[in-house]
C-alpha atoms as a PDB file:
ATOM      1  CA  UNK A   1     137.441  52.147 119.586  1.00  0.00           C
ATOM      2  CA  UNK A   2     141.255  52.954 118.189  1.00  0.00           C
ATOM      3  CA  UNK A   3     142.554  50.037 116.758  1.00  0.00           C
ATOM      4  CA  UNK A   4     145.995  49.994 114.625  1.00  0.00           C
ATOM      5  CA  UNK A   5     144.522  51.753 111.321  1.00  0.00           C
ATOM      6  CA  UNK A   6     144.771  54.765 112.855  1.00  0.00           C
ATOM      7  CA  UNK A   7     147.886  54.723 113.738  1.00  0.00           C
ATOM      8  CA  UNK A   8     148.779  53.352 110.001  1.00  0.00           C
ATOM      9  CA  UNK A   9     146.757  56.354 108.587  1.00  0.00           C
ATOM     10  CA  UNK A  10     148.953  58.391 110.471  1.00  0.00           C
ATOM     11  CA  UNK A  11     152.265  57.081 109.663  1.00  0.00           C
ATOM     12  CA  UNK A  12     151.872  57.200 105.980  1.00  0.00           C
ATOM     13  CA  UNK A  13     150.618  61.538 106.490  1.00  0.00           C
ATOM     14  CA  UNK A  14     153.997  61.556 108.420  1.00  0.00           C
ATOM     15  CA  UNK A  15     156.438  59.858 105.840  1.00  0.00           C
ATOM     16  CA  UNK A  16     154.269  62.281 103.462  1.00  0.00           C
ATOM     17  CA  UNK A  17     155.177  65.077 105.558  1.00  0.00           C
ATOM     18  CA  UNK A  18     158.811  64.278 106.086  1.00  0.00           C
ATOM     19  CA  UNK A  19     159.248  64.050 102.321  1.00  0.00           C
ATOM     20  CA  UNK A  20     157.581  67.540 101.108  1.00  0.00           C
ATOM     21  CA  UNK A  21     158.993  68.838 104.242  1.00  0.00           C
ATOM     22  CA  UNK A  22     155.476  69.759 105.815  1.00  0.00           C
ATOM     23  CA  UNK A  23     155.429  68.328 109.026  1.00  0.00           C
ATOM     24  CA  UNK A  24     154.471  70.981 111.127  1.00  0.00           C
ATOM     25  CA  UNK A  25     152.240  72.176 108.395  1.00  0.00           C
ATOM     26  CA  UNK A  26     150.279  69.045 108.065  1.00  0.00           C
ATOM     27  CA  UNK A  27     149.448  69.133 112.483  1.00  0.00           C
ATOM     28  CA  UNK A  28     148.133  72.767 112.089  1.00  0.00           C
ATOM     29  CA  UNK A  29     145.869  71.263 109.248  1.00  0.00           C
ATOM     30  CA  UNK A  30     144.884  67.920 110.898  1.00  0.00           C
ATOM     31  CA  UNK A  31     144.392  70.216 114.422  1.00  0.00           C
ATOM     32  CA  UNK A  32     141.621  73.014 112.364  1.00  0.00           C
ATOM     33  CA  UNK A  33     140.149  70.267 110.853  1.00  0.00           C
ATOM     34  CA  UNK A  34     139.874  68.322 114.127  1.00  0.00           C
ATOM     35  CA  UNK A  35     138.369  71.414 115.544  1.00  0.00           C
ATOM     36  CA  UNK A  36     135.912  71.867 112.695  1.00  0.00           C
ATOM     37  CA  UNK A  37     134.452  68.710 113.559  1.00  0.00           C
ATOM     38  CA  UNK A  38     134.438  69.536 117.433  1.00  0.00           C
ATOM     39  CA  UNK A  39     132.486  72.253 116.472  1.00  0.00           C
ATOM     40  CA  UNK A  40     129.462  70.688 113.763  1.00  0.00           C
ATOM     41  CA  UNK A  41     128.734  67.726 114.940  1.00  0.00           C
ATOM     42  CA  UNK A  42     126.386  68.023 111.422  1.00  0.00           C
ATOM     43  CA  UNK A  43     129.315  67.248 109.663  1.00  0.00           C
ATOM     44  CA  UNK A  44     130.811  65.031 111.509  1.00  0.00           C
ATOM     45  CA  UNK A  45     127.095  62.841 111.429  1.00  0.00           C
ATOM     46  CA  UNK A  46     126.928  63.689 107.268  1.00  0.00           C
ATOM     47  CA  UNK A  47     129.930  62.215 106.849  1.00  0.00           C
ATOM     48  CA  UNK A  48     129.601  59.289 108.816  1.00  0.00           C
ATOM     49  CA  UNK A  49     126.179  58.304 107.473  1.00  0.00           C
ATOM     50  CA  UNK A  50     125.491  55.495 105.673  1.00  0.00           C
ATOM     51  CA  UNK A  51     122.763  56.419 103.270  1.00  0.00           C
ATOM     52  CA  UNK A  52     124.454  59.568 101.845  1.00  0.00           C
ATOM     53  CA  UNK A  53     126.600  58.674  98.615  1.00  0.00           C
ATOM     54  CA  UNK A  54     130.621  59.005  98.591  1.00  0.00           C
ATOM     55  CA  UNK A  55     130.550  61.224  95.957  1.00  0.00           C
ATOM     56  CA  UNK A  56     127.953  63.926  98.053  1.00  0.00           C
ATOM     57  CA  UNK A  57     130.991  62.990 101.339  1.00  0.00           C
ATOM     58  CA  UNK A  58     134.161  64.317  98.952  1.00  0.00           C
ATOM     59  CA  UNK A  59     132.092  67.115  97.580  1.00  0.00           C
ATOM     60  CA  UNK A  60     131.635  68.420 100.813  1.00  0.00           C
ATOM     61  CA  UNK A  61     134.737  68.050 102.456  1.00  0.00           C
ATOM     62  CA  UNK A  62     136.345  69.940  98.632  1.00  0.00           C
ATOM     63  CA  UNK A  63     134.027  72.847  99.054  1.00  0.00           C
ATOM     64  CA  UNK A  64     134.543  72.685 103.146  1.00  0.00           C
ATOM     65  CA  UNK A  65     138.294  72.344 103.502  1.00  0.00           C
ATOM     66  CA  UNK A  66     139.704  73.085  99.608  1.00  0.00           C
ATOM     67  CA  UNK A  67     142.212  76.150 100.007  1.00  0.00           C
ATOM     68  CA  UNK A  68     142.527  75.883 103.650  1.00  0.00           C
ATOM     69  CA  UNK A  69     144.080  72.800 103.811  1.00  0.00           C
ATOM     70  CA  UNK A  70     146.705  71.106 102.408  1.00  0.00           C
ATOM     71  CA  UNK A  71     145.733  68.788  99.661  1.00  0.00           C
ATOM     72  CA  UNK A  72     147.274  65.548 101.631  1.00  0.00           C
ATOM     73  CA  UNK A  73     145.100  66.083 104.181  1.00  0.00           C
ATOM     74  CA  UNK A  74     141.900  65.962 102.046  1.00  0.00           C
ATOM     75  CA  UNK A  75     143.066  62.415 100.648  1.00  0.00           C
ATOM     76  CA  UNK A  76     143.434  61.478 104.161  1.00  0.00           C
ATOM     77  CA  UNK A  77     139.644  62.644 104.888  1.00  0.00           C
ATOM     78  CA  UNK A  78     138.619  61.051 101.763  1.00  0.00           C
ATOM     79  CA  UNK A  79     139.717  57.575 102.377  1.00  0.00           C
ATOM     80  CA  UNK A  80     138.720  57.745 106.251  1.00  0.00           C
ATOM     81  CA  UNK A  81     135.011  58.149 104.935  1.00  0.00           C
ATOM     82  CA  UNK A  82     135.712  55.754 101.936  1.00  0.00           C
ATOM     83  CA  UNK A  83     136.295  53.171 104.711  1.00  0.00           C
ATOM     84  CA  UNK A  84     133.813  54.200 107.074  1.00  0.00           C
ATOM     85  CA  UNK A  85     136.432  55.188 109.880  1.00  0.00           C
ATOM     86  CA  UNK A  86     135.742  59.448 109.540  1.00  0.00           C
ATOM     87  CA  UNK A  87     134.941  58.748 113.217  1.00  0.00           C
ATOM     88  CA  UNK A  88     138.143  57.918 113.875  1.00  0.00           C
ATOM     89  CA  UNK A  89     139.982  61.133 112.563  1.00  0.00           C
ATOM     90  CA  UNK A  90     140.868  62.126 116.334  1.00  0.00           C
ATOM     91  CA  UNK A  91     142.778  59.378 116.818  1.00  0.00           C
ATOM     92  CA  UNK A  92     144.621  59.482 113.446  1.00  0.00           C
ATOM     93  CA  UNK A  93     145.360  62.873 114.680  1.00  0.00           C
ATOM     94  CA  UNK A  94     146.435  62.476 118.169  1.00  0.00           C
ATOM     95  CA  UNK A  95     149.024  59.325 116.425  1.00  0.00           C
ATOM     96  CA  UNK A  96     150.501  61.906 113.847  1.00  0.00           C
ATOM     97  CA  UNK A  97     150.940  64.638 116.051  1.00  0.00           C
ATOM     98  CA  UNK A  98     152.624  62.097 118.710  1.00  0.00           C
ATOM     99  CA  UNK A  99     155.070  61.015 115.891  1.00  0.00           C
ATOM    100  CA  UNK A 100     155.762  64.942 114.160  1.00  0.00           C
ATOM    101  CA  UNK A 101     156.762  65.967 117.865  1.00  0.00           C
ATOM    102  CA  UNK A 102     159.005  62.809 118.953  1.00  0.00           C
ATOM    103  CA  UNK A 103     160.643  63.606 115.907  1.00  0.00           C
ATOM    104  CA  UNK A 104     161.264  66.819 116.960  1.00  0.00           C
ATOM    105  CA  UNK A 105     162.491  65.981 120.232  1.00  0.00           C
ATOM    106  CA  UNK A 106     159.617  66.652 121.601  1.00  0.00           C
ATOM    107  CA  UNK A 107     157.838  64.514 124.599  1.00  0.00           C
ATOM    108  CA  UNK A 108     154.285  64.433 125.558  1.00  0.00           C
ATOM    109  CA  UNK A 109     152.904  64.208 129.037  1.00  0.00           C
ATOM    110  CA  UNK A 110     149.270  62.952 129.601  1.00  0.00           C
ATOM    111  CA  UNK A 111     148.760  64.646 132.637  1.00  0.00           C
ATOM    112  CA  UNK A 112     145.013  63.700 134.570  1.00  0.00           C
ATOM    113  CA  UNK A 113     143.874  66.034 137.513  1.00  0.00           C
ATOM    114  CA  UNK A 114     140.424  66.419 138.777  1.00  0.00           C
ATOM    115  CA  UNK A 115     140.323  70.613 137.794  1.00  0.00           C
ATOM    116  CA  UNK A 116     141.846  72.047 134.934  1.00  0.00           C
ATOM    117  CA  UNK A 117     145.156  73.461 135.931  1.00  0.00           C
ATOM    118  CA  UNK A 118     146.074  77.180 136.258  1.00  0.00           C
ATOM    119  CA  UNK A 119     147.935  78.659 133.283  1.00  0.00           C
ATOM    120  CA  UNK A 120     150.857  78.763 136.321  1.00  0.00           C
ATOM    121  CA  UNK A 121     150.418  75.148 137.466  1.00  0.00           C
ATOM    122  CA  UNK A 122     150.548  73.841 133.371  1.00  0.00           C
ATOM    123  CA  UNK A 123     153.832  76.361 133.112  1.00  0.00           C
ATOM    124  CA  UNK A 124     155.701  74.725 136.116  1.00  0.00           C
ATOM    125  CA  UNK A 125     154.507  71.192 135.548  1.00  0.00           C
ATOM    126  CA  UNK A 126     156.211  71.928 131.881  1.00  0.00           C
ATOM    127  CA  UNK A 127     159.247  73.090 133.255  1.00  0.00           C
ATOM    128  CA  UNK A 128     159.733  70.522 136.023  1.00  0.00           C
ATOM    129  CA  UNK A 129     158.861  67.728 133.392  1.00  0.00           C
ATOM    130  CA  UNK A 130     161.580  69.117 130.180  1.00  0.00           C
ATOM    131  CA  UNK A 131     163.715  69.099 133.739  1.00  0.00           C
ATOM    132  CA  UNK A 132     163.256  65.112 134.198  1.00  0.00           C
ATOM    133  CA  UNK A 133     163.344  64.335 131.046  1.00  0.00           C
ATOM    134  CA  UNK A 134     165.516  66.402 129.357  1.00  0.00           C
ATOM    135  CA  UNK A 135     163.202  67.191 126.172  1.00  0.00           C
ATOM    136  CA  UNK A 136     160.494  69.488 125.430  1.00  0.00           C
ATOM    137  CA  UNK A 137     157.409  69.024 126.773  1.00  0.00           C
ATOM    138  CA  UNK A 138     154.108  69.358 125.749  1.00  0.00           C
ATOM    139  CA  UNK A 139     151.215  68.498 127.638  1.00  0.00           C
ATOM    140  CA  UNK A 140     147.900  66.239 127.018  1.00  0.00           C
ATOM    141  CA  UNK A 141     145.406  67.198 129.832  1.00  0.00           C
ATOM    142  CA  UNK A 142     142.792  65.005 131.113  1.00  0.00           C
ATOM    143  CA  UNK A 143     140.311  65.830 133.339  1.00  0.00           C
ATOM    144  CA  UNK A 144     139.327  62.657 135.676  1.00  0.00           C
ATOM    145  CA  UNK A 145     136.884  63.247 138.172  1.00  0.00           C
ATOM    146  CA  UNK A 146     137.905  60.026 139.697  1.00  0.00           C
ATOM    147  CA  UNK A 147     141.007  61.772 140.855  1.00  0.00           C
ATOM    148  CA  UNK A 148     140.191  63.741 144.441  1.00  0.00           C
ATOM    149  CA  UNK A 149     142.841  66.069 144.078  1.00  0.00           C
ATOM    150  CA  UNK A 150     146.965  65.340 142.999  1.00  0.00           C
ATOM    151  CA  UNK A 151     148.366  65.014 139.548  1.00  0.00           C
ATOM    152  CA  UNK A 152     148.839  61.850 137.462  1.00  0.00           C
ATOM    153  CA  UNK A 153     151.149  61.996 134.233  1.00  0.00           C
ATOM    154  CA  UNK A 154     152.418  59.911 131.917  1.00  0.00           C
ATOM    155  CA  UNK A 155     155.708  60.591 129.594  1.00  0.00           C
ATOM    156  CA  UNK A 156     156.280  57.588 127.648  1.00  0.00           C
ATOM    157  CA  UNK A 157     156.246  54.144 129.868  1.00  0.00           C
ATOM    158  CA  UNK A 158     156.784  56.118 132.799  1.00  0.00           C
ATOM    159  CA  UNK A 159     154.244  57.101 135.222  1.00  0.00           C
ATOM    160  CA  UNK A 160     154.069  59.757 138.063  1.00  0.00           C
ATOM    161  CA  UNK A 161     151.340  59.145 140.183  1.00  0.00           C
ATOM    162  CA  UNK A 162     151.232  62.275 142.679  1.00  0.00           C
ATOM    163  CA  UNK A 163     147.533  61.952 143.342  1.00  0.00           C
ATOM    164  CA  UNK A 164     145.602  62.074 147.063  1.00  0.00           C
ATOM    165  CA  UNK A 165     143.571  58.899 145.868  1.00  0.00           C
ATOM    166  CA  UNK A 166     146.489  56.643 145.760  1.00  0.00           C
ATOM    167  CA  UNK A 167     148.632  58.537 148.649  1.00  0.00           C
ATOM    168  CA  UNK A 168     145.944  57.138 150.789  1.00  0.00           C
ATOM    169  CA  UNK A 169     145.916  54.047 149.084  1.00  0.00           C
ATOM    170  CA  UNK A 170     149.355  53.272 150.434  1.00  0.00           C
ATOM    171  CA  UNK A 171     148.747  54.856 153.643  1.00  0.00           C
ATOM    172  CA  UNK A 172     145.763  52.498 154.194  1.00  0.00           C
ATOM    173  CA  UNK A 173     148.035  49.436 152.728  1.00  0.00           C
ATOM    174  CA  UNK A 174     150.807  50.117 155.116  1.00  0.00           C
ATOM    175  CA  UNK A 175     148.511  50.491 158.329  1.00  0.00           C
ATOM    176  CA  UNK A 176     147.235  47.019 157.493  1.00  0.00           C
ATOM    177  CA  UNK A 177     151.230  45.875 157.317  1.00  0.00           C
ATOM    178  CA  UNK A 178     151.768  47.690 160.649  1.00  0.00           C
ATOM    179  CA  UNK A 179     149.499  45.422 162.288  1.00  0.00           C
END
């Protein structure tokens, strides 16, 4: 579960990476190594395990990530498996990458539908949302089988609920004020 550590793990990359100037450096680096781990869950389980030293941890995230990332970056992985909280690298990145692109300008949208959307649907959802909201947009897509069909999205506090589930929700509510 994300709890605040995270999101102070985060902050401290980003006043890193405002200082050398690296911001957008330092989200292409968290991103590959977020998709390293999406793709060996081996790793991911080494790293995490309890049994296998520190020391065997660092020396495989050196001769893993050494020269393809920036050094920063490896401190950060470091003291996430120092502290036992390696599993929470996704959510360290998701809270740096929300806080290089606000200060940017840049606004993300959660947006939850029950399919993924077309490449044409994602393109005019961006350009209706920078539209509203004046900003850049970029988008964080959920798929939620819960939803029958519609789009739900999230900027900020604000929420656009377009979906079928809760259209009839209020159609049902206002039949039952009708009578």
């Amino acid at each position: 579960m994300r709890d605040i550590a995270s999101l102070k793990y985060a902050y401290a990359l980003y006043e890193v990476a405002l200082k050398e100037n690296k911001l957008d450096e330092y989200l292409e680096d968290l991103k590959g190594v977020l998709e390293v781990f999406k793709a060996s869950y081996d790793l991911l389980e080494f790293l995490k395990h309890p049994e296998i030293p520190f020391q065997n941890k660092t020396s495989l995230i050196s001769n893993v990530f050494r020269g393809r990332i920036n050094e920063e970056i490896i401190k950060l992985l470091n003291l996430l498996v120092k502290h036992d909280r390696i599993e929470d690298f996704r959510h360290v990145y998701k809270d740096y990458r929300k806080l290089a692109l606000e200060h940017k300008g840049i606004k993300i949208a959660i947006v939850k539908t029950a399919v993924e959307l077309t490449d044409e649907e994602r393109k005019l959802l961006i350009e209706k949302l920078s539209k509203k909201y004046g900003s850049e947009i970029e988008l964080d897509e959920v798929i939620d089988k819960q939803i029958i069909g519609g789009v739900w999205v999230r900027v900020k506090d604000e929420v656009l609920d377009g979906t079928i589930k809760t259209k009839l929700d209020m159609m049902k509510k206002a039949s039952l004020t009708e009578r």
